[in-house]
Protein backbone atom coordinates (compact mmCIF):
# COMPACT_ATOMS: atom_id res chain seq x y z
CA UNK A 1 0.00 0.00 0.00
CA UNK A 2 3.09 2.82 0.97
CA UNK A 3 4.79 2.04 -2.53
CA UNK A 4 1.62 2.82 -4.58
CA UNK A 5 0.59 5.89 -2.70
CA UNK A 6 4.04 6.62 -2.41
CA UNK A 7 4.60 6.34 -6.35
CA UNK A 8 1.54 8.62 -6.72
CA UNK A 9 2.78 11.28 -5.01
CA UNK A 10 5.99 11.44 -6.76
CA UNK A 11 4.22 11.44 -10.29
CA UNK A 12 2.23 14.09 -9.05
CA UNK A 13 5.18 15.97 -7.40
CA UNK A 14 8.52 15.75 -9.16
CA UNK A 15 7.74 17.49 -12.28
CA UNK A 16 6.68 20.58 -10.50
CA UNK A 17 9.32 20.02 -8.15
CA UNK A 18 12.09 19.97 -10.29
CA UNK A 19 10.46 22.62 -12.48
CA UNK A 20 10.57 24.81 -9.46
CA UNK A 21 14.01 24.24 -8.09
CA UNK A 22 15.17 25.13 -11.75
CA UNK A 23 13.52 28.56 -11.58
CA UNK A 24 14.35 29.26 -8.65
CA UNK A 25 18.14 28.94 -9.37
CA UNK A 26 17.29 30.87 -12.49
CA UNK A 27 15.98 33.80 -10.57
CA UNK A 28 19.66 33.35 -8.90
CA UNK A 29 21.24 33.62 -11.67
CA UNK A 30 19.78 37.04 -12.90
CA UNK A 31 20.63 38.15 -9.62
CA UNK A 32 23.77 37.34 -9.53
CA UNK A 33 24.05 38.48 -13.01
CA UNK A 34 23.10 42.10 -12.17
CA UNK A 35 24.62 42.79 -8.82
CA UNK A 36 28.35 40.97 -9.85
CA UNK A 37 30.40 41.12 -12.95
CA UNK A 38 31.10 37.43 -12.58
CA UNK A 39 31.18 35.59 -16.04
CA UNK A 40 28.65 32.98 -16.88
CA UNK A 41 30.57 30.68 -15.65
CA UNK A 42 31.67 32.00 -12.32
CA UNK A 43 27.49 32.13 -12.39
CA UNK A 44 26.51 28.49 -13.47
CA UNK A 45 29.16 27.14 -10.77
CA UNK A 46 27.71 29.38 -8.19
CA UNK A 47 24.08 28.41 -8.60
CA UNK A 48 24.89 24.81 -9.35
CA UNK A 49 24.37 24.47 -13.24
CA UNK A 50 26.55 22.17 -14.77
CA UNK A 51 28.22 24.51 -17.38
CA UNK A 52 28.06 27.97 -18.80
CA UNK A 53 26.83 26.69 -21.80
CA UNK A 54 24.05 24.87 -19.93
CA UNK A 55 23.00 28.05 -17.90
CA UNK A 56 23.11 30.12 -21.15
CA UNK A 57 20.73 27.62 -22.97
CA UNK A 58 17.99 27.39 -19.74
CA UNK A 59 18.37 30.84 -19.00
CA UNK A 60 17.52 32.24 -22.38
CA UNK A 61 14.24 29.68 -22.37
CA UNK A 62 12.92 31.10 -19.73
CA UNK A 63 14.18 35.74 -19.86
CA UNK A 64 14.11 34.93 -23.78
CA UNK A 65 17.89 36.45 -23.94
CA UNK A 66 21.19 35.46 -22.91
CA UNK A 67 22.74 36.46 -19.57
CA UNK A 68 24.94 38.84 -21.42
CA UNK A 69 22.24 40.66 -22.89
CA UNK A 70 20.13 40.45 -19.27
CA UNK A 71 22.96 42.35 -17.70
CA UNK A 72 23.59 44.92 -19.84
C-alpha cells in the first residue's frame, strides 16, 4: 500500500518540483548576473548548473535572452 501511494505522489510531485528548483536557481542567476560582474561561468558554478553553456541555454528559455544581454 506505501509504494503505490508513495509512487503517486511522486508522479504528481517531481515534475513541478524539479520545475521549481530550476527557476528558482534561475531567478539566482539574474541576480547574480546584475549585482556581480562574474562571467557565466563564475554564475553556473555558483548556482549549481553544470556549465556555462548549460546556464546560457535554460536561462535564455525562460528571460528569452542570454545572460549577457540580461545584464547589460
Amino acid at each position: 500500500m506505501w509504494i503505490s501511494i508513495n509512487r503517486k505522489f511522486r508522479v504528481l510531485i517531481d515534475p513541478f518540483s524539479s520545475h521549481s528548483i530550476r527557476g528558482v536557481r534561475l531567478e539566482g542567476a539574474a541576480d547574480l548576473l546584475v549585482k556581480t560582474d562574474g562571467t557565466a561561468a563564475i554564475v553556473a558554478d555558483k548556482t549549481d548548473f553544470g556549465s556555462a553553456t548549460y546556464l546560457i541555454k535554460i536561462f535564455r528559455g525562460k528571460f528569452r535572452v542570454t545572460p549577457g544581454v540580461y545584464r547589460n
